[in-house]
Protein backbone atom coordinates (compact mmCIF):
# COMPACT_ATOMS: atom_id res chain seq x y z
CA UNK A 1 94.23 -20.46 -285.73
CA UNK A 2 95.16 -17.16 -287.22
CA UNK A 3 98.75 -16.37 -288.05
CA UNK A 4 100.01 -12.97 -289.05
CA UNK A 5 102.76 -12.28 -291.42
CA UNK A 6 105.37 -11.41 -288.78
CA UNK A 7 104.89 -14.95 -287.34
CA UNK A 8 107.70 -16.75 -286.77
CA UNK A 9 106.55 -20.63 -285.77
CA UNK A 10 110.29 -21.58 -285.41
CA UNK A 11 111.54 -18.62 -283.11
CA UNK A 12 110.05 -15.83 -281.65
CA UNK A 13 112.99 -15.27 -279.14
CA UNK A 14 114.69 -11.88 -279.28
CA UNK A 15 118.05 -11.23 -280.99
CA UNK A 16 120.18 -12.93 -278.18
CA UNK A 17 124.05 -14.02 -278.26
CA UNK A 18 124.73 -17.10 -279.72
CA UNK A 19 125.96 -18.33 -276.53
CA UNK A 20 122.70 -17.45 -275.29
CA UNK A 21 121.10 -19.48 -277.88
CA UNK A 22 122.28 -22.58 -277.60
CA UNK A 23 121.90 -22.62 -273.99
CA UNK A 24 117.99 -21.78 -274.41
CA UNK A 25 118.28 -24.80 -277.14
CA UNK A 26 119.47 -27.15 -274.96
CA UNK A 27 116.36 -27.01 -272.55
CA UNK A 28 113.83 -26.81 -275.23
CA UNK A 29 113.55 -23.42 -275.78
CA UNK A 30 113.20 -22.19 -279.45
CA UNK A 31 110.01 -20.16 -278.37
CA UNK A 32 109.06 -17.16 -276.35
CA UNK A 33 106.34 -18.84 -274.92
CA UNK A 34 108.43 -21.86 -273.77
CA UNK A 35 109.80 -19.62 -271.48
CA UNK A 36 106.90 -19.56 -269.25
CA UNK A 37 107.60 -23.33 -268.79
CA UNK A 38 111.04 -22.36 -266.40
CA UNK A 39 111.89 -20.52 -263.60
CA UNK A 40 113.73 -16.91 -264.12
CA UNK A 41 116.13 -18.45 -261.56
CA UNK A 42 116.63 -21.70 -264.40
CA UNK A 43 117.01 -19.73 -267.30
CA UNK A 44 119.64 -17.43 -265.63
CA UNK A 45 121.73 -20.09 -264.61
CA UNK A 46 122.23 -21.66 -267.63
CA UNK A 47 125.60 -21.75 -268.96
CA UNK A 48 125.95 -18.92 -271.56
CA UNK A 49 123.20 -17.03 -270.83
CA UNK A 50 124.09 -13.76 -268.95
CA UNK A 51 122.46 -10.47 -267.94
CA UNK A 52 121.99 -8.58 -270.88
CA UNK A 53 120.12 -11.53 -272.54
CA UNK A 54 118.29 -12.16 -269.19
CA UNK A 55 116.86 -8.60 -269.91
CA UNK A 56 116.08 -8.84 -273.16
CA UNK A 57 113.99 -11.62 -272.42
CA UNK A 58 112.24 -10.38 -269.24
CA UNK A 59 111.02 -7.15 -272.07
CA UNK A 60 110.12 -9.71 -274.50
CA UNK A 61 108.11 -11.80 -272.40
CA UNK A 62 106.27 -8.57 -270.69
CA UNK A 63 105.73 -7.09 -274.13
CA UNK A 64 103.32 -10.05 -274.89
CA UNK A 65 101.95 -10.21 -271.45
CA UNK A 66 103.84 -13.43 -270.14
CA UNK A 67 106.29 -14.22 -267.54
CA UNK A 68 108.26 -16.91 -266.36
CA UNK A 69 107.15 -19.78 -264.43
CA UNK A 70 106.52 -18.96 -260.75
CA UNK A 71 108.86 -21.09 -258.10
């Protein structure tokens, strides 16, 4: 397994709120690639989590060709 410098095992997430944050903590999410393990429809209703980090993860996730999980 190759890693490249800008790796970042612990958190690949995008600069979110802290709010935001701890709310994608709660449920196990410290990863981009966790996200693809809930539903858009989960994520977004989670309590601190509101529409401009929604978006910033919906870019992050298409950047590296993932989405979340379907319904």
């Amino acid at each position: 397994m190759k890693h490249s410098s800008s790796d970042q095992p612990s958190d690949n997430l995008p600069k979110l709120s802290v709010p935001a944050r701890r709310a994608l903590a709660a449920v196990g999410v410290t990863q981009l690639e966790h996200l693809t393990n809930h539903t858009e429809h989960e994520i977004k209703n989670l309590h601190g989590m509101g529409p401009s980090g929604m978006k910033q993860l919906q870019e992050a996730l298409k950047q590296k060709g993932l989405s979340f999980k379907a319904k």
